[in-house]
Protein backbone atom coordinates (compact mmCIF):
# COMPACT_ATOMS: atom_id res chain seq x y z
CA UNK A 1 0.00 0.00 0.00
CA UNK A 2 1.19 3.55 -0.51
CA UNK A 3 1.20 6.41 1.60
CA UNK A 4 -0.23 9.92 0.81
CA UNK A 5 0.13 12.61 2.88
CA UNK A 6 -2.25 16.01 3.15
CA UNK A 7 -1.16 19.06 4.68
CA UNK A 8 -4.35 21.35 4.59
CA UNK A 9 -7.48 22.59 6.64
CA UNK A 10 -10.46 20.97 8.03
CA UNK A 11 -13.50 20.97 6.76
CA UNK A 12 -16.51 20.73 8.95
CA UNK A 13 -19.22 19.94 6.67
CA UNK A 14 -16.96 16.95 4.90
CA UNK A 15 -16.59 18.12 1.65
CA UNK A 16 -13.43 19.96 1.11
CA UNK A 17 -9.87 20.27 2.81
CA UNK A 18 -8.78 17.02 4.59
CA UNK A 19 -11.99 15.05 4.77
CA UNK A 20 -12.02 15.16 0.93
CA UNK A 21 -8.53 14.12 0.76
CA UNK A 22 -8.30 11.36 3.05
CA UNK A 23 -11.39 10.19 1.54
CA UNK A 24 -10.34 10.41 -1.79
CA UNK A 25 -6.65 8.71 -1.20
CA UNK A 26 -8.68 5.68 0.97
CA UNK A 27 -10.89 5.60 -2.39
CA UNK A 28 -8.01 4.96 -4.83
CA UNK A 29 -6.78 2.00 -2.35
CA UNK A 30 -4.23 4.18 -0.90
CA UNK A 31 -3.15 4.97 3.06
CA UNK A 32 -4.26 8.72 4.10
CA UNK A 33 -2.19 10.83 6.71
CA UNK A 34 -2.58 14.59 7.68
CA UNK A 35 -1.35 17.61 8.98
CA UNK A 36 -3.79 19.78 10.13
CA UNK A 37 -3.05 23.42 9.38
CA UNK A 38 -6.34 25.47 10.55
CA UNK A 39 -9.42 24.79 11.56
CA UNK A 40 -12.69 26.00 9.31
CA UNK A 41 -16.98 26.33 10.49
CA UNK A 42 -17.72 25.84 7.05
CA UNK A 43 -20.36 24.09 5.22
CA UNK A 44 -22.24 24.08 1.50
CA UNK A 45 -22.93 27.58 1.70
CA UNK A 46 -19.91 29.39 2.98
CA UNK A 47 -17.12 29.56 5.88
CA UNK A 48 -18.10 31.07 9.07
CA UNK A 49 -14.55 30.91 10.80
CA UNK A 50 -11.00 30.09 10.02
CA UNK A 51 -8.94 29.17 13.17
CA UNK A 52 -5.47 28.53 12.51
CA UNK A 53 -3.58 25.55 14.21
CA UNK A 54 0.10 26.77 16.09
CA UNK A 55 2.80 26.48 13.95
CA UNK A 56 4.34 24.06 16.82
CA UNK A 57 1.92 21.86 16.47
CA UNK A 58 1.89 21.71 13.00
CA UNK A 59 5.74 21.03 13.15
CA UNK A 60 4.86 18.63 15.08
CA UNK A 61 2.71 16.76 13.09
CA UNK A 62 5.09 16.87 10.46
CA UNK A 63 7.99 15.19 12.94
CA UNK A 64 5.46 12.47 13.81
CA UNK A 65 4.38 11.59 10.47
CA UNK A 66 8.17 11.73 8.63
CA UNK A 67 9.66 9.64 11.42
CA UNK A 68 7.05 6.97 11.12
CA UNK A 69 5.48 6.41 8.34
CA UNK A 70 7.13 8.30 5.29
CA UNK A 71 4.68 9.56 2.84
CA UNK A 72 5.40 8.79 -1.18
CA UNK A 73 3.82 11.73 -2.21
CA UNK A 74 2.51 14.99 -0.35
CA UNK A 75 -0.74 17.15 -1.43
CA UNK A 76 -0.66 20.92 0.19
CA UNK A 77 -3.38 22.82 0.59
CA UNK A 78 -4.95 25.40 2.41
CA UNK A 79 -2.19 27.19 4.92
CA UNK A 80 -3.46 30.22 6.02
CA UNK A 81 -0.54 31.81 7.50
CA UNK A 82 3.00 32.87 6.22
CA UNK A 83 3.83 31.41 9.88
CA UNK A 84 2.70 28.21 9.07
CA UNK A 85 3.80 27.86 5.13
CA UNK A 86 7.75 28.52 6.03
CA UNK A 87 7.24 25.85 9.06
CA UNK A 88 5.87 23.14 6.28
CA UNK A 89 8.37 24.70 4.03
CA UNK A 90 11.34 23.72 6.43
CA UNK A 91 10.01 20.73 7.32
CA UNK A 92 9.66 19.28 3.63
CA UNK A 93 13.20 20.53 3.00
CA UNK A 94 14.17 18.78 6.47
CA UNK A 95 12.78 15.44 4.84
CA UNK A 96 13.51 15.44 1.50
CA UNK A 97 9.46 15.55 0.82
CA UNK A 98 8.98 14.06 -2.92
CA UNK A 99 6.24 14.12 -5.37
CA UNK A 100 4.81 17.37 -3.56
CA UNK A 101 1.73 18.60 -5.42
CA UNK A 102 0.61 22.13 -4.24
CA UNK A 103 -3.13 23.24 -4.57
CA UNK A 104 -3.01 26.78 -3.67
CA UNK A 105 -6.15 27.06 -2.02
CA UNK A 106 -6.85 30.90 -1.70
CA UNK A 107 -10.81 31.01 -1.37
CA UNK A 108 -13.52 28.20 -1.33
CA UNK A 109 -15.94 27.31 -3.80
CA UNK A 110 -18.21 29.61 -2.27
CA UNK A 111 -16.16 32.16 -2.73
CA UNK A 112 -14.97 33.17 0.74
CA UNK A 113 -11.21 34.26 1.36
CA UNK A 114 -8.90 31.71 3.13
CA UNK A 115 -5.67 33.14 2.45
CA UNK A 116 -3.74 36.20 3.70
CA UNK A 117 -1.92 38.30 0.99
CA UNK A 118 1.70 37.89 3.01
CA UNK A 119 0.43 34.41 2.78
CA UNK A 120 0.37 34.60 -1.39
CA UNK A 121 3.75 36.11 -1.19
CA UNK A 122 5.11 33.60 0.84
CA UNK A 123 3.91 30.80 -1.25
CA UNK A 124 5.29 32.47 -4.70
CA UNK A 125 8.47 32.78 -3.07
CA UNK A 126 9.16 29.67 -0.72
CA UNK A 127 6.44 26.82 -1.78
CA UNK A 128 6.11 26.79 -5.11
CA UNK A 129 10.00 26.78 -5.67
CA UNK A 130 9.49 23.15 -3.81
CA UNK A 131 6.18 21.81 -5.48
CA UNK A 132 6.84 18.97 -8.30
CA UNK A 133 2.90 20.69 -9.59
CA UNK A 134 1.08 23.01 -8.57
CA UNK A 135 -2.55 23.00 -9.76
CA UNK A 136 -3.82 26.34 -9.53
CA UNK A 137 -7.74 26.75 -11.16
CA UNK A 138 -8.59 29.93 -13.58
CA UNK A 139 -8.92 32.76 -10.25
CA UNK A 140 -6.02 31.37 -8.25
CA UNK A 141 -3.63 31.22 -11.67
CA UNK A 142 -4.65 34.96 -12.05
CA UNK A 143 -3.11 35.64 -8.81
CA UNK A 144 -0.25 33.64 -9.21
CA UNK A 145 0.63 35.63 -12.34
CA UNK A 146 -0.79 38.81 -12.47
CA UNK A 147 -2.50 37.97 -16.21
CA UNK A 148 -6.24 37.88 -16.77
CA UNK A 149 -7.29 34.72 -18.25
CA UNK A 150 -9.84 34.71 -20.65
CA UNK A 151 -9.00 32.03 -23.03
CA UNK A 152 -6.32 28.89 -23.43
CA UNK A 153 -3.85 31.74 -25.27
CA UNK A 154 -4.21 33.66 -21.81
CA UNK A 155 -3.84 30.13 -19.83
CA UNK A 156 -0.60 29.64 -21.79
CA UNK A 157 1.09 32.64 -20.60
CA UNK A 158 0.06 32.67 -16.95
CA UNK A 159 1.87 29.16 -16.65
CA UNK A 160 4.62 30.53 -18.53
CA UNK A 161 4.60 32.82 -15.45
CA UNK A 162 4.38 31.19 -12.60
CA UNK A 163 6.53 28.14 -14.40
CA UNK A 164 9.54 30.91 -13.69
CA UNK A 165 8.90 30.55 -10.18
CA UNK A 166 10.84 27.35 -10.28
CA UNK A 167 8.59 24.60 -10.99
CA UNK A 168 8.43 21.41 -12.93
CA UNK A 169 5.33 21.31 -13.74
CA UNK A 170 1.67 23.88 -14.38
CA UNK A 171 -1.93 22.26 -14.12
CA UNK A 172 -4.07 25.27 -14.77
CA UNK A 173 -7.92 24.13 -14.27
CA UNK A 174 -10.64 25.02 -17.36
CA UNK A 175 -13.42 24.62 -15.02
CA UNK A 176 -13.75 28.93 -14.92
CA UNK A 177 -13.65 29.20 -18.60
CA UNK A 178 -17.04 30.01 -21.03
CA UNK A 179 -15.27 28.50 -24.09
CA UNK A 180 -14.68 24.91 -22.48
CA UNK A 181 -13.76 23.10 -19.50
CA UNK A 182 -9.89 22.19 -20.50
CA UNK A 183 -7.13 21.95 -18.25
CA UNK A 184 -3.18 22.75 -19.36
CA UNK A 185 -0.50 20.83 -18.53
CA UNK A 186 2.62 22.73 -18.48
CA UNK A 187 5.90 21.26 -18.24
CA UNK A 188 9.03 21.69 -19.00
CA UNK A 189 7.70 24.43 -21.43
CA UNK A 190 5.50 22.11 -23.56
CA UNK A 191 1.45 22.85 -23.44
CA UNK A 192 -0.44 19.27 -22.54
CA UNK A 193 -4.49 20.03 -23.01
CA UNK A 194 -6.78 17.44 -21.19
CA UNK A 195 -10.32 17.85 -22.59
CA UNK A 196 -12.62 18.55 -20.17
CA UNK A 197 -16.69 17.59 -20.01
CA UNK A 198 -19.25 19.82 -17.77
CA UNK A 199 -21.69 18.28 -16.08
CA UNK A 200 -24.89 19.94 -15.24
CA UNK A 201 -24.44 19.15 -11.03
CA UNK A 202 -23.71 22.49 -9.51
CA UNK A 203 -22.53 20.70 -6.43
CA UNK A 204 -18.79 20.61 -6.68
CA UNK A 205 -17.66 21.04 -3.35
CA UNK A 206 -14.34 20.05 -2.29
CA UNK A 207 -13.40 19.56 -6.65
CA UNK A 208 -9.66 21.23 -6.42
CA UNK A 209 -8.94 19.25 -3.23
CA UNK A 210 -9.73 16.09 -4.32
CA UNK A 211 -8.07 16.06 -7.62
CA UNK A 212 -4.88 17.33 -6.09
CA UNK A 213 -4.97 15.08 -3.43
CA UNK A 214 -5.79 11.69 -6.32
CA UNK A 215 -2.96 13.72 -8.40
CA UNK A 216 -0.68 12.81 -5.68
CA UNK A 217 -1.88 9.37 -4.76
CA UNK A 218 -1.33 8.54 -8.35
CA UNK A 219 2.17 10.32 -8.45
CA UNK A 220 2.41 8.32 -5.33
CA UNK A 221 1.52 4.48 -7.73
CA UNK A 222 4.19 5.70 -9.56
CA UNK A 223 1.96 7.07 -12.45
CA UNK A 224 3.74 9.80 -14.77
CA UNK A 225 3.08 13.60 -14.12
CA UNK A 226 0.75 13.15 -17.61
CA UNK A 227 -0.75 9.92 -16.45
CA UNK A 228 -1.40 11.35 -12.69
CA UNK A 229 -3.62 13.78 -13.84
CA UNK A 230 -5.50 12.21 -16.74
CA UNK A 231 -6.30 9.27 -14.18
CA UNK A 232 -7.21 12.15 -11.49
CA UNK A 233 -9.03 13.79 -13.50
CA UNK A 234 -11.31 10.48 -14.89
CA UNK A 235 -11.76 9.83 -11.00
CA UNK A 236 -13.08 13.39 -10.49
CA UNK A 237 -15.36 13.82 -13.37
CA UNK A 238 -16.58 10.08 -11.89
CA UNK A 239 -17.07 11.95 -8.14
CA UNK A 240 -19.56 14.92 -9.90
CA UNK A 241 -21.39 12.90 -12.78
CA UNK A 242 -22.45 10.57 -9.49
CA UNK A 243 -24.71 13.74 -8.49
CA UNK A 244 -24.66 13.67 -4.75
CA UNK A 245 -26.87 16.32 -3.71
CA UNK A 246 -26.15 17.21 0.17
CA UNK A 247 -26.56 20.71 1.62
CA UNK A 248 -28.70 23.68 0.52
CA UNK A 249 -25.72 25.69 -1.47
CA UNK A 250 -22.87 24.01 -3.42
CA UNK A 251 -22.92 20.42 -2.21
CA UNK A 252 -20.07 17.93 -2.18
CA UNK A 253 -18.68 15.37 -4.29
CA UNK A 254 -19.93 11.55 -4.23
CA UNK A 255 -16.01 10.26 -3.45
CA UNK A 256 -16.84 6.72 -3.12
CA UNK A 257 -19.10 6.27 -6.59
CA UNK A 258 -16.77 2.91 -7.15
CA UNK A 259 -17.39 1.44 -4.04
């Protein structure tokens, strides 16, 4: 069996942050571990409260889960402090972390904030330097590079961007677009497009954590980069087309539609 780590927030309501990983990870046949970064009161229609966990602690979860049972592959995603993201940064460094895949998790589906700007800086600057992918959707890849995406042409050149921070590899998600729903692959300054399909199910709760998190328990198989995120991707598209409907706003995904 392999082992998957997550470094990210809780979600209370189930359908995002570590319950979606750990879910999604146990659903591909894989063994889940975490490090908890903050604490969220969130559920389908918003986040209430963000409470972030000391960076001791999270240090500490780190020490406890390197030491013990080393993870093949580590998904990142909501930290919610600069505090916290050079702590995980160190620690990674400290174990020679590999196959790290970095969702950048600045706001929830609903749209509510859940990172600081000297948070954004840090992670241009110390964590994406680190990340083997980073898998940024349309909003957070317009942040990342300071370009307005309205097409795959403007896709192109925000990866080109952020690329430059030191990366191997660019998944850019299509979900945001009006033209389609393709993601870009960008590595090593080629442009890989995965077609993408919309589904009419408005609940996609939790959709960026859990392909980064199957992303990484793939990397984890020892899939390719290009075969990680088509197989993700497949398992996703699986999770909405199920059409769980929970919650009275954007509900969350149906993880275990194979079992």
């Amino acid at each position: 069996m392999h082992t998957v780590l997550s470094i990210a927030g809780s979600d209370s309501s189930g359908g995002a942050g570590i319950q979606a990983d750990l879910k999604t990870i146990t659903c591909l046949g894989e063994y889940g571990m975490t490090v908890i970064t903050a604490l969220t009161a969130q559920n389908t229609m918003g986040v209430e409260g963000v409470e972030a966990v000391s960076v001791q602690m999270v240090r500490s979860q780190m020490d406890a889960v390197f030491s013990d049972i080393r993870p093949e592959a580590v998904k990142l995603g909501m930290i919610a402090t600069p505090d916290i993201m050079e702590a995980v940064c160190e620690k990674l460094k400290e174990y020679r972390a590999e196959n790290i895949v970095v969702d950048p998790v600045m706001a929830a589906t609903s749209g509510s904030s859940l990172m600081e700007n000297r948070t954004v800086r840090t992670l241009k600057e110390k964590l994406i330097p680190m990340a083997d992918i980073i898998t940024p959707n349309i909003l957070e890849a317009e942040v990342l590079s300071g370009i307005k995406i309205h097409g795959k042409e403007d896709m192109i050149k925000a990866a080109e961007v952020i690329a430059d921070y030191g990366k191997d590899a660019v998944l850019i998600k299509g979900g945001h677009l009006e033209e389609s729903a393709d993601d870009l692959l960008y590595k090593n300054g080629k442009a890989v497009w995965f077609s993408g399909k919309r589904f009419d199910n408005p609940n996609t709760h939790g959709t960026g954590c859990t392909l980064s998190s199957a992303i990484a328990t793939f990397l984890a198989k020892g899939c390719s980069m290009e075969e990680s995120v088509e197989k993700a991707k497949a398992y996703v598209a699986g999770a909405i087309k199920a059409n769980l409907d929970l919650g009275k706003g954007r509900g969350p995904l149906k993880h275990n539609y194979k079992i």
